[in-house]
PDB file of N, CA and C in Angstrom:
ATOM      1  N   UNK A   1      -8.623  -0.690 -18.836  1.00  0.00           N
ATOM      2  CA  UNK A   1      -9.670  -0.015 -18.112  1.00  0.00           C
ATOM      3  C   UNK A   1     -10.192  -0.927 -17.002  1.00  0.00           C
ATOM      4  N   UNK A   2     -10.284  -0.857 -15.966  1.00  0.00           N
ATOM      5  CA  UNK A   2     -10.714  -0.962 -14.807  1.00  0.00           C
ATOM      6  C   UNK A   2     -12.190  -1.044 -14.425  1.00  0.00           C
ATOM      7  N   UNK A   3     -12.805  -2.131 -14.195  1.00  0.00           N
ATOM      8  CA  UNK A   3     -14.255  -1.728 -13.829  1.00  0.00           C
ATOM      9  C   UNK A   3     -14.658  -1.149 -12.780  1.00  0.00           C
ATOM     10  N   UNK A   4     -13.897  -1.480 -11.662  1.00  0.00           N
ATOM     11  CA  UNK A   4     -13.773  -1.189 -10.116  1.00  0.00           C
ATOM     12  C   UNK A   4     -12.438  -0.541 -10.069  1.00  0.00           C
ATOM     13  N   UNK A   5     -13.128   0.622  -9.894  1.00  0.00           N
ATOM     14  CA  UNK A   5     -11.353   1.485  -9.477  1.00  0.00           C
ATOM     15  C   UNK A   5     -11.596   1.174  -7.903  1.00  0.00           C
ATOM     16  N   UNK A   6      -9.949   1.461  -7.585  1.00  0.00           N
ATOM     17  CA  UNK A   6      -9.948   0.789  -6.132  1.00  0.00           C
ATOM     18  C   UNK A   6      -9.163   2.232  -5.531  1.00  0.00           C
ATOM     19  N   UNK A   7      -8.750   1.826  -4.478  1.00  0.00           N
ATOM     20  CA  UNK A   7      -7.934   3.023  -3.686  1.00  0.00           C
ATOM     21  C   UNK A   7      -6.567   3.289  -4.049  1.00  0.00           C
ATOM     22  N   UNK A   8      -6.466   4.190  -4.650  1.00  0.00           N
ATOM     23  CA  UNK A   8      -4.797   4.612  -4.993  1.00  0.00           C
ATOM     24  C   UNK A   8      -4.097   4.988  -4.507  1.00  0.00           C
ATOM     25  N   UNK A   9      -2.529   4.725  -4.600  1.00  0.00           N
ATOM     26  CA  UNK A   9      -1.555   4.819  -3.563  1.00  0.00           C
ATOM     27  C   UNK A   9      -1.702   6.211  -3.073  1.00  0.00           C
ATOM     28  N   UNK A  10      -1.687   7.163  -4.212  1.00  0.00           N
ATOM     29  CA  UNK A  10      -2.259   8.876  -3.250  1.00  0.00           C
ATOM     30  C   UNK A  10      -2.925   9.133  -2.468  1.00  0.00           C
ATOM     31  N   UNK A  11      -3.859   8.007  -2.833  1.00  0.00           N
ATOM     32  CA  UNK A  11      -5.590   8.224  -2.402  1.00  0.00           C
ATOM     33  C   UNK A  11      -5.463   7.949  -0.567  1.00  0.00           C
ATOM     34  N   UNK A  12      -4.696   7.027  -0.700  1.00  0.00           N
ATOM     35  CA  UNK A  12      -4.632   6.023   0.906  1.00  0.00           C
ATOM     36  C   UNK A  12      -4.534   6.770   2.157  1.00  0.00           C
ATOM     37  N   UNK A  13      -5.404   6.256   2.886  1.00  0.00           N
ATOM     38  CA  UNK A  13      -4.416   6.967   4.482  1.00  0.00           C
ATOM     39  C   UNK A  13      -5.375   5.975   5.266  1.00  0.00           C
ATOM     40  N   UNK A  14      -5.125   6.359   6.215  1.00  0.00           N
ATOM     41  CA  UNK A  14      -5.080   5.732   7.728  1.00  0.00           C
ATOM     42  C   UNK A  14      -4.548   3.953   7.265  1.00  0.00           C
ATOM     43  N   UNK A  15      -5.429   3.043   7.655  1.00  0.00           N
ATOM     44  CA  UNK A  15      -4.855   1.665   8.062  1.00  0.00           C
ATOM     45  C   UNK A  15      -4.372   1.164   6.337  1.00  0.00           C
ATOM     46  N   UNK A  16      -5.214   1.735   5.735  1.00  0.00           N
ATOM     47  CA  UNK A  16      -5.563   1.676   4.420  1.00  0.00           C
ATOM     48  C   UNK A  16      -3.177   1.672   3.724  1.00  0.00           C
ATOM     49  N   UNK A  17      -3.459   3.018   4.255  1.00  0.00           N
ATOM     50  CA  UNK A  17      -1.479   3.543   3.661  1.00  0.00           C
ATOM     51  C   UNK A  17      -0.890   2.525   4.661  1.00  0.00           C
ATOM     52  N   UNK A  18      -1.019   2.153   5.929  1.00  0.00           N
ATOM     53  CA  UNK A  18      -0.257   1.676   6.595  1.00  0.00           C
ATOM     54  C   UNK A  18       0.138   0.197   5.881  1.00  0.00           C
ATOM     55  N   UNK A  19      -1.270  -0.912   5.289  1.00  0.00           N
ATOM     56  CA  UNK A  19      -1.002  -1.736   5.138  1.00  0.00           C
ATOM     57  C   UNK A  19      -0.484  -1.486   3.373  1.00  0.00           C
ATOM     58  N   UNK A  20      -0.816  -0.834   2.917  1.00  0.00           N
ATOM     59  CA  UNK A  20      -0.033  -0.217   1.121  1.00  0.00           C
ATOM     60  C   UNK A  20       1.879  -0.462   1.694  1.00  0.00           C
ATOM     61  N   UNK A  21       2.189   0.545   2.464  1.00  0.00           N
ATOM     62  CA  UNK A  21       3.307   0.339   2.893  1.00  0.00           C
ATOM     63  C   UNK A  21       4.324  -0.660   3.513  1.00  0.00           C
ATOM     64  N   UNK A  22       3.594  -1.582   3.964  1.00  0.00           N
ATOM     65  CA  UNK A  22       4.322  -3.054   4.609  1.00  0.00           C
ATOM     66  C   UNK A  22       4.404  -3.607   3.377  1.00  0.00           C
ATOM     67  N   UNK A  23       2.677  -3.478   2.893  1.00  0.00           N
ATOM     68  CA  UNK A  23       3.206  -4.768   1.560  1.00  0.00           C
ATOM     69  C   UNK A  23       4.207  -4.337   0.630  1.00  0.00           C
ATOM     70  N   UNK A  24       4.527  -2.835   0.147  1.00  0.00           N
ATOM     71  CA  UNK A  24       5.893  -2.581  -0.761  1.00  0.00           C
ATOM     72  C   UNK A  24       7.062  -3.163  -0.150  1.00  0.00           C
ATOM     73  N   UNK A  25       7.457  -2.882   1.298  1.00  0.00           N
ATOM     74  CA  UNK A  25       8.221  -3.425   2.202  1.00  0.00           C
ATOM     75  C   UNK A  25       8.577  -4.703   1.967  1.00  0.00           C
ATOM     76  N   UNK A  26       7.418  -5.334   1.827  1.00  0.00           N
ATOM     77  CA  UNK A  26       7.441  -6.937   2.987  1.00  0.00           C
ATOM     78  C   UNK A  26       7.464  -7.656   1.118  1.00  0.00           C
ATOM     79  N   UNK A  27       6.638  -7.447   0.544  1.00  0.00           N
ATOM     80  CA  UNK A  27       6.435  -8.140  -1.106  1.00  0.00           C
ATOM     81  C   UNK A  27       7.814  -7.347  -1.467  1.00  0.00           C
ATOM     82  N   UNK A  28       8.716  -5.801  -1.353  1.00  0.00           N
ATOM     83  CA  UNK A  28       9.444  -5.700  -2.423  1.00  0.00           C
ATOM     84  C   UNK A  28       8.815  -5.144  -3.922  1.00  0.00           C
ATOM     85  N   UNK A  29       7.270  -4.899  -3.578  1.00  0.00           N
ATOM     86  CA  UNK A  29       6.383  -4.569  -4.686  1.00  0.00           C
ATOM     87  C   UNK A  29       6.761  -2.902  -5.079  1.00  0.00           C
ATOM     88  N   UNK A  30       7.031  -2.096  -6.159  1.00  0.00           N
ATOM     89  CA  UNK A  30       7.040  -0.966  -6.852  1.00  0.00           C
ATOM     90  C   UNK A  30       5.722   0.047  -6.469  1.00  0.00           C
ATOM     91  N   UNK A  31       4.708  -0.987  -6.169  1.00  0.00           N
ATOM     92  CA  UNK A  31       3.397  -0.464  -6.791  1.00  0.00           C
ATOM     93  C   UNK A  31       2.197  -1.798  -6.004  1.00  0.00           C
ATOM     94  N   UNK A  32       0.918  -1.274  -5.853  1.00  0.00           N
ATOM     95  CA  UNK A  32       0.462  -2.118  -4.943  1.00  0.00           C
ATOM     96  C   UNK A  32      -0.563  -2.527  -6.378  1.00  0.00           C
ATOM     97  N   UNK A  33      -0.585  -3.790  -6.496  1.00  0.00           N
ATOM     98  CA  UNK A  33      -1.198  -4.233  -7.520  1.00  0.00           C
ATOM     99  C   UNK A  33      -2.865  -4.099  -7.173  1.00  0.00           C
ATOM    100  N   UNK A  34      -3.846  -4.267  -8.881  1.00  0.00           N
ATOM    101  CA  UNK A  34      -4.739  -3.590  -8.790  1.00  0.00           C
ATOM    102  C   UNK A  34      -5.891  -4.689  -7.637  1.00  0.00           C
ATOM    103  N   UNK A  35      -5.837  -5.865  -7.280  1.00  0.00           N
ATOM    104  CA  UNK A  35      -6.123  -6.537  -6.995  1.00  0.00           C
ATOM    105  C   UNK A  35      -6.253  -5.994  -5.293  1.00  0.00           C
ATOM    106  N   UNK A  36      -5.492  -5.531  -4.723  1.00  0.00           N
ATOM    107  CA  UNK A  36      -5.003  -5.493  -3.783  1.00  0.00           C
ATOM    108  C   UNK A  36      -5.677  -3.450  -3.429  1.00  0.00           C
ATOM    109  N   UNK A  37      -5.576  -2.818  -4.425  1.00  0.00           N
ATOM    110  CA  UNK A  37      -6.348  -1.785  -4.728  1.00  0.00           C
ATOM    111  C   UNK A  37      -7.812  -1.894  -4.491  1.00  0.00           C
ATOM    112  N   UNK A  38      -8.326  -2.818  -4.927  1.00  0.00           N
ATOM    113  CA  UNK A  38     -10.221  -2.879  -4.895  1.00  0.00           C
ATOM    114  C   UNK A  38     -10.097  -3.233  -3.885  1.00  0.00           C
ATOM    115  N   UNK A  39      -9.677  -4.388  -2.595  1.00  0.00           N
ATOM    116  CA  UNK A  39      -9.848  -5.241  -2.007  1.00  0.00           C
ATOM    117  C   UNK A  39      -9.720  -3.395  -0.838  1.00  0.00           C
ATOM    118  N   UNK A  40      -9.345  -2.456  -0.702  1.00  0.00           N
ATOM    119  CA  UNK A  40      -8.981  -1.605  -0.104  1.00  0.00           C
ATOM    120  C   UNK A  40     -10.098  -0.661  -0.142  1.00  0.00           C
ATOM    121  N   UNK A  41     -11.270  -0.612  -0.702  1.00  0.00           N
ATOM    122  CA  UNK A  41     -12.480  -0.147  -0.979  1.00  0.00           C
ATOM    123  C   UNK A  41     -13.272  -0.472   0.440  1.00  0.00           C
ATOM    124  N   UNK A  42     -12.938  -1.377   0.973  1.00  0.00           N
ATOM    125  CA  UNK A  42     -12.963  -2.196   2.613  1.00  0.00           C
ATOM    126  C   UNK A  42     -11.756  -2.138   3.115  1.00  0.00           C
ATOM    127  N   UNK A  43     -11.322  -1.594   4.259  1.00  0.00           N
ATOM    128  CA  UNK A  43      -9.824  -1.074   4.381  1.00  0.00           C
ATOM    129  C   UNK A  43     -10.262  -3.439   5.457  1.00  0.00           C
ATOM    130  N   UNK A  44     -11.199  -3.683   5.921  1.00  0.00           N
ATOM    131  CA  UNK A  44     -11.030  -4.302   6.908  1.00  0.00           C
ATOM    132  C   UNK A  44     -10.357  -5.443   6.276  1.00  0.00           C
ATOM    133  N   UNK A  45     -11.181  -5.720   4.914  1.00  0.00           N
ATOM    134  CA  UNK A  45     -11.184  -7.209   3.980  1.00  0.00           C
ATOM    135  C   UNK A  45      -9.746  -6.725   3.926  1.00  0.00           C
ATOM    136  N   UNK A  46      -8.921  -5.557   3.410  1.00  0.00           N
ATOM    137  CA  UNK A  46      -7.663  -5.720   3.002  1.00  0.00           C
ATOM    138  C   UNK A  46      -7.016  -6.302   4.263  1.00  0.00           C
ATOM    139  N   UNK A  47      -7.251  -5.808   4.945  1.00  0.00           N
ATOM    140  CA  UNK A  47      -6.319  -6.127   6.282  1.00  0.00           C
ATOM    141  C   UNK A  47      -6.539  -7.747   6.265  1.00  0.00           C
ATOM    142  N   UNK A  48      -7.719  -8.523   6.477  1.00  0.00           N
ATOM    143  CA  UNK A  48      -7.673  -9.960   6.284  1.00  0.00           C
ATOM    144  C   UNK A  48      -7.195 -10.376   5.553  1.00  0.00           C
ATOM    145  N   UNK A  49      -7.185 -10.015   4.058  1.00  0.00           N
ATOM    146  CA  UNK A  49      -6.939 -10.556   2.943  1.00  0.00           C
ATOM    147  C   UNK A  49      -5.090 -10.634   3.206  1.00  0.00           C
ATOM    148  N   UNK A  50      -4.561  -9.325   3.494  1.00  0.00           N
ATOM    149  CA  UNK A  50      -3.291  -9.285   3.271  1.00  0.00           C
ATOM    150  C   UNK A  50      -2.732 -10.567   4.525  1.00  0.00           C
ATOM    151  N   UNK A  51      -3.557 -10.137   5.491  1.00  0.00           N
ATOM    152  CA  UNK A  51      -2.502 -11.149   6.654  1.00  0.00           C
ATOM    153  C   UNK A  51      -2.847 -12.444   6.259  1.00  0.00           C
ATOM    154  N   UNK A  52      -4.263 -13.065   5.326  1.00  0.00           N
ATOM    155  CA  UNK A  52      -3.902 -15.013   5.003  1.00  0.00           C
ATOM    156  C   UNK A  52      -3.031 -14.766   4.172  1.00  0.00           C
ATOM    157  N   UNK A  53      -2.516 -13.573   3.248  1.00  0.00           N
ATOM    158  CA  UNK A  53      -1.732 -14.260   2.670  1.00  0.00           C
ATOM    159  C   UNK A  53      -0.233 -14.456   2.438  1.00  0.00           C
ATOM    160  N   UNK A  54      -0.172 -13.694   3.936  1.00  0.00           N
ATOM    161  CA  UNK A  54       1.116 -13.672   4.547  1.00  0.00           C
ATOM    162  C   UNK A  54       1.949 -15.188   5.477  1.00  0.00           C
ATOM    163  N   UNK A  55       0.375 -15.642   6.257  1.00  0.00           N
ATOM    164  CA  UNK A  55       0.527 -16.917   6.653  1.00  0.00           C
ATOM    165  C   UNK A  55       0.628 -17.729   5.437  1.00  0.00           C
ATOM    166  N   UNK A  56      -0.456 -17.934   4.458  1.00  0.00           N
ATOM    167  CA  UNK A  56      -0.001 -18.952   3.519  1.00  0.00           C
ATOM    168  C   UNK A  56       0.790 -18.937   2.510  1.00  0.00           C
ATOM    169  N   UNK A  57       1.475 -17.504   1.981  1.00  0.00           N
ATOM    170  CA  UNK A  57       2.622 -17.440   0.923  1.00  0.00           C
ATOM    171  C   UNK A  57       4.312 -17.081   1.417  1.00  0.00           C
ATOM    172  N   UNK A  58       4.186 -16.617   3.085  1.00  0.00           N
ATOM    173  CA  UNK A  58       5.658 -16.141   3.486  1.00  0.00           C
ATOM    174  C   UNK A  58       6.155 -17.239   4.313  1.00  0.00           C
ATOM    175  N   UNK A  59       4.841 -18.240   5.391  1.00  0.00           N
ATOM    176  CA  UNK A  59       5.752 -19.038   6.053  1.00  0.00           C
ATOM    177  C   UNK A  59       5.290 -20.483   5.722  1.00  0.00           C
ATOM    178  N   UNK A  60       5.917 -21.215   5.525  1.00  0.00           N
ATOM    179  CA  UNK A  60       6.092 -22.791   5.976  1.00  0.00           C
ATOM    180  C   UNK A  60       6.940 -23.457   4.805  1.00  0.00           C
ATOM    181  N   UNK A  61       7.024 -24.465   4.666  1.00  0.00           N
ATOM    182  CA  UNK A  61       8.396 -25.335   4.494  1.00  0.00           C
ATOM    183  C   UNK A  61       8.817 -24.695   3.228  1.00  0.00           C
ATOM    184  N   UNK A  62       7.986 -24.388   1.855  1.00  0.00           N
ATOM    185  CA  UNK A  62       7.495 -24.186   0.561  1.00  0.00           C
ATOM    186  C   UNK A  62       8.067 -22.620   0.632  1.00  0.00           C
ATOM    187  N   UNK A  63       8.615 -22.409  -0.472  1.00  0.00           N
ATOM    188  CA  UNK A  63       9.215 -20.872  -0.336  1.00  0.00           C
ATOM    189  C   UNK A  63       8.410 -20.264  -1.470  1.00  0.00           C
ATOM    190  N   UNK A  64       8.015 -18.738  -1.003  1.00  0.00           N
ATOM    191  CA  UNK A  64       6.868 -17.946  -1.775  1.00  0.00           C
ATOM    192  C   UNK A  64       7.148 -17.732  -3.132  1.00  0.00           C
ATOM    193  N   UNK A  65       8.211 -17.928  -3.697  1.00  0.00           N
ATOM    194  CA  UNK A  65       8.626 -18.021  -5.298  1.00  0.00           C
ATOM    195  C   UNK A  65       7.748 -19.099  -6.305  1.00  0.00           C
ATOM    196  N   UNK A  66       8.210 -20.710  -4.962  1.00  0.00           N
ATOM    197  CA  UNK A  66       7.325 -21.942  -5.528  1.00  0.00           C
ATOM    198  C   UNK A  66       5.507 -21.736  -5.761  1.00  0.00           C
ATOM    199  N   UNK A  67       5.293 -20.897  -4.536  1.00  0.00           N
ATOM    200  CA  UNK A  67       4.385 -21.137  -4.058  1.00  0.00           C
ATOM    201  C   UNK A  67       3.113 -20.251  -5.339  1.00  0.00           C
ATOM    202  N   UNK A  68       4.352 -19.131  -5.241  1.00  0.00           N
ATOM    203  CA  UNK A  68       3.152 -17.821  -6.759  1.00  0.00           C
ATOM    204  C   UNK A  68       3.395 -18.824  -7.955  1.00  0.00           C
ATOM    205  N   UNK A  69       4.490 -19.792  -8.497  1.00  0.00           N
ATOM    206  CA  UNK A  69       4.609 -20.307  -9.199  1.00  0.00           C
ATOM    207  C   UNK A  69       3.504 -21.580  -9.442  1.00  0.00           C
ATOM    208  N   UNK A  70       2.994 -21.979  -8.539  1.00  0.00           N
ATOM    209  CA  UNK A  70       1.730 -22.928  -8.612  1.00  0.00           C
ATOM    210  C   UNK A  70       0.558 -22.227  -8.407  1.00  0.00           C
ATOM    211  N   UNK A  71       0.621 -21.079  -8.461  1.00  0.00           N
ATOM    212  CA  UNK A  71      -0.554 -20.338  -8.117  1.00  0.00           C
ATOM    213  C   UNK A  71      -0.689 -20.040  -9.641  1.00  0.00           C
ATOM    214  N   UNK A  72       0.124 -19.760 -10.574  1.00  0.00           N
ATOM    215  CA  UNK A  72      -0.086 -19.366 -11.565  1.00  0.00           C
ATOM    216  C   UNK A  72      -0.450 -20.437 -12.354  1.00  0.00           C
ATOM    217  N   UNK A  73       0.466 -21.506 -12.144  1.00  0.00           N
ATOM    218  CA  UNK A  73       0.070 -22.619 -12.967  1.00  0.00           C
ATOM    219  C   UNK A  73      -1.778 -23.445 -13.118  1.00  0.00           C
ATOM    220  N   UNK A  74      -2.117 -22.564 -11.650  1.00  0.00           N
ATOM    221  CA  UNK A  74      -3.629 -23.102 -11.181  1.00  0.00           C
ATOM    222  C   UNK A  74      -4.808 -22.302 -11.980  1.00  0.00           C
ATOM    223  N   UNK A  75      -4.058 -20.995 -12.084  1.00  0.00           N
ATOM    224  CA  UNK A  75      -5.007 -20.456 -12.784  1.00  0.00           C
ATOM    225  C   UNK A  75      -4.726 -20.150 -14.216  1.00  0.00           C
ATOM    226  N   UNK A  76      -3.340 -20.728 -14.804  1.00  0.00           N
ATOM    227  CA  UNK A  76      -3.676 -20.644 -16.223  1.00  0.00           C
ATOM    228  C   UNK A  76      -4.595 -22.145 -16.404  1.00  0.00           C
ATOM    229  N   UNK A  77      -4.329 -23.074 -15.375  1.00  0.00           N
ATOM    230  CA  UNK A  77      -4.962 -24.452 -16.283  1.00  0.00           C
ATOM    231  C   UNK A  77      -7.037 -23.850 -16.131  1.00  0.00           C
ATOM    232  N   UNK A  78      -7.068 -23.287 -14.738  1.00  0.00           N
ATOM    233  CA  UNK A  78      -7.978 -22.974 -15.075  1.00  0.00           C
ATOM    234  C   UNK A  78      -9.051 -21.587 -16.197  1.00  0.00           C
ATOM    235  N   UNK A  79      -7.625 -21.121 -16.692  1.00  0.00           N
ATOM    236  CA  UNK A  79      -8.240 -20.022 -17.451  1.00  0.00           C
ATOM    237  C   UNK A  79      -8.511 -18.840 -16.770  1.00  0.00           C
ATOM    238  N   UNK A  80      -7.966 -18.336 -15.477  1.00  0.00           N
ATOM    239  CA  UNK A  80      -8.136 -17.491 -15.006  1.00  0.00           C
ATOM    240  C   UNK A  80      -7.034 -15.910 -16.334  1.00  0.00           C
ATOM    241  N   UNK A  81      -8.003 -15.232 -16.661  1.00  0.00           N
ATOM    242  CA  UNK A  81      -7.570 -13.798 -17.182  1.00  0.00           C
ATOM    243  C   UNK A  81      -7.018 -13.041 -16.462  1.00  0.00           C
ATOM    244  N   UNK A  82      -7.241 -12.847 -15.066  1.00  0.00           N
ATOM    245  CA  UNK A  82      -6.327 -11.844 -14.769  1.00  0.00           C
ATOM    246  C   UNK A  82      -4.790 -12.181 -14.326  1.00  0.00           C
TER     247      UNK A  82
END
């Protein structure tokens, strides 16, 4: 259960579907995770949110496999639940 329902892939349109659609594209994602859903409740924050994390997880020396892989490791040491 969800505390914050966010915008669903049905739900979407204007900049909102446009950026749902790159990220299946561009991530290879099935499904736009729920994270990425709330953040779309503000179509603007998504739009920021998605493009840092295009600069900091798609380009530079570090390839985005390593990169979710220390991301995870950061937040199990810190106990992050989701």
């Amino acid at each position: 259960m969800s505390l914050v329902e966010g915008v669903a892939e049905d739900q979407a349109v204007g900049m909102v579907k446009e950026i749902y659609e790159e990220m299946k594209r561009v991530r290879g994602w099935d499904r736009i995770p729920a994270i990425w859903r709330v953040m779309a409740l503000k179509p603007e924050y998504l739009k920021v949110n998605w493009q840092r994390y295009q600069k900091i997880m798609m380009q530079g020396q570090i390839d985005a496999k390593t990169k979710e892989m220390l991301a995870l490791a950061v937040s199990m040491v810190n106990g992050c639940s989701y």
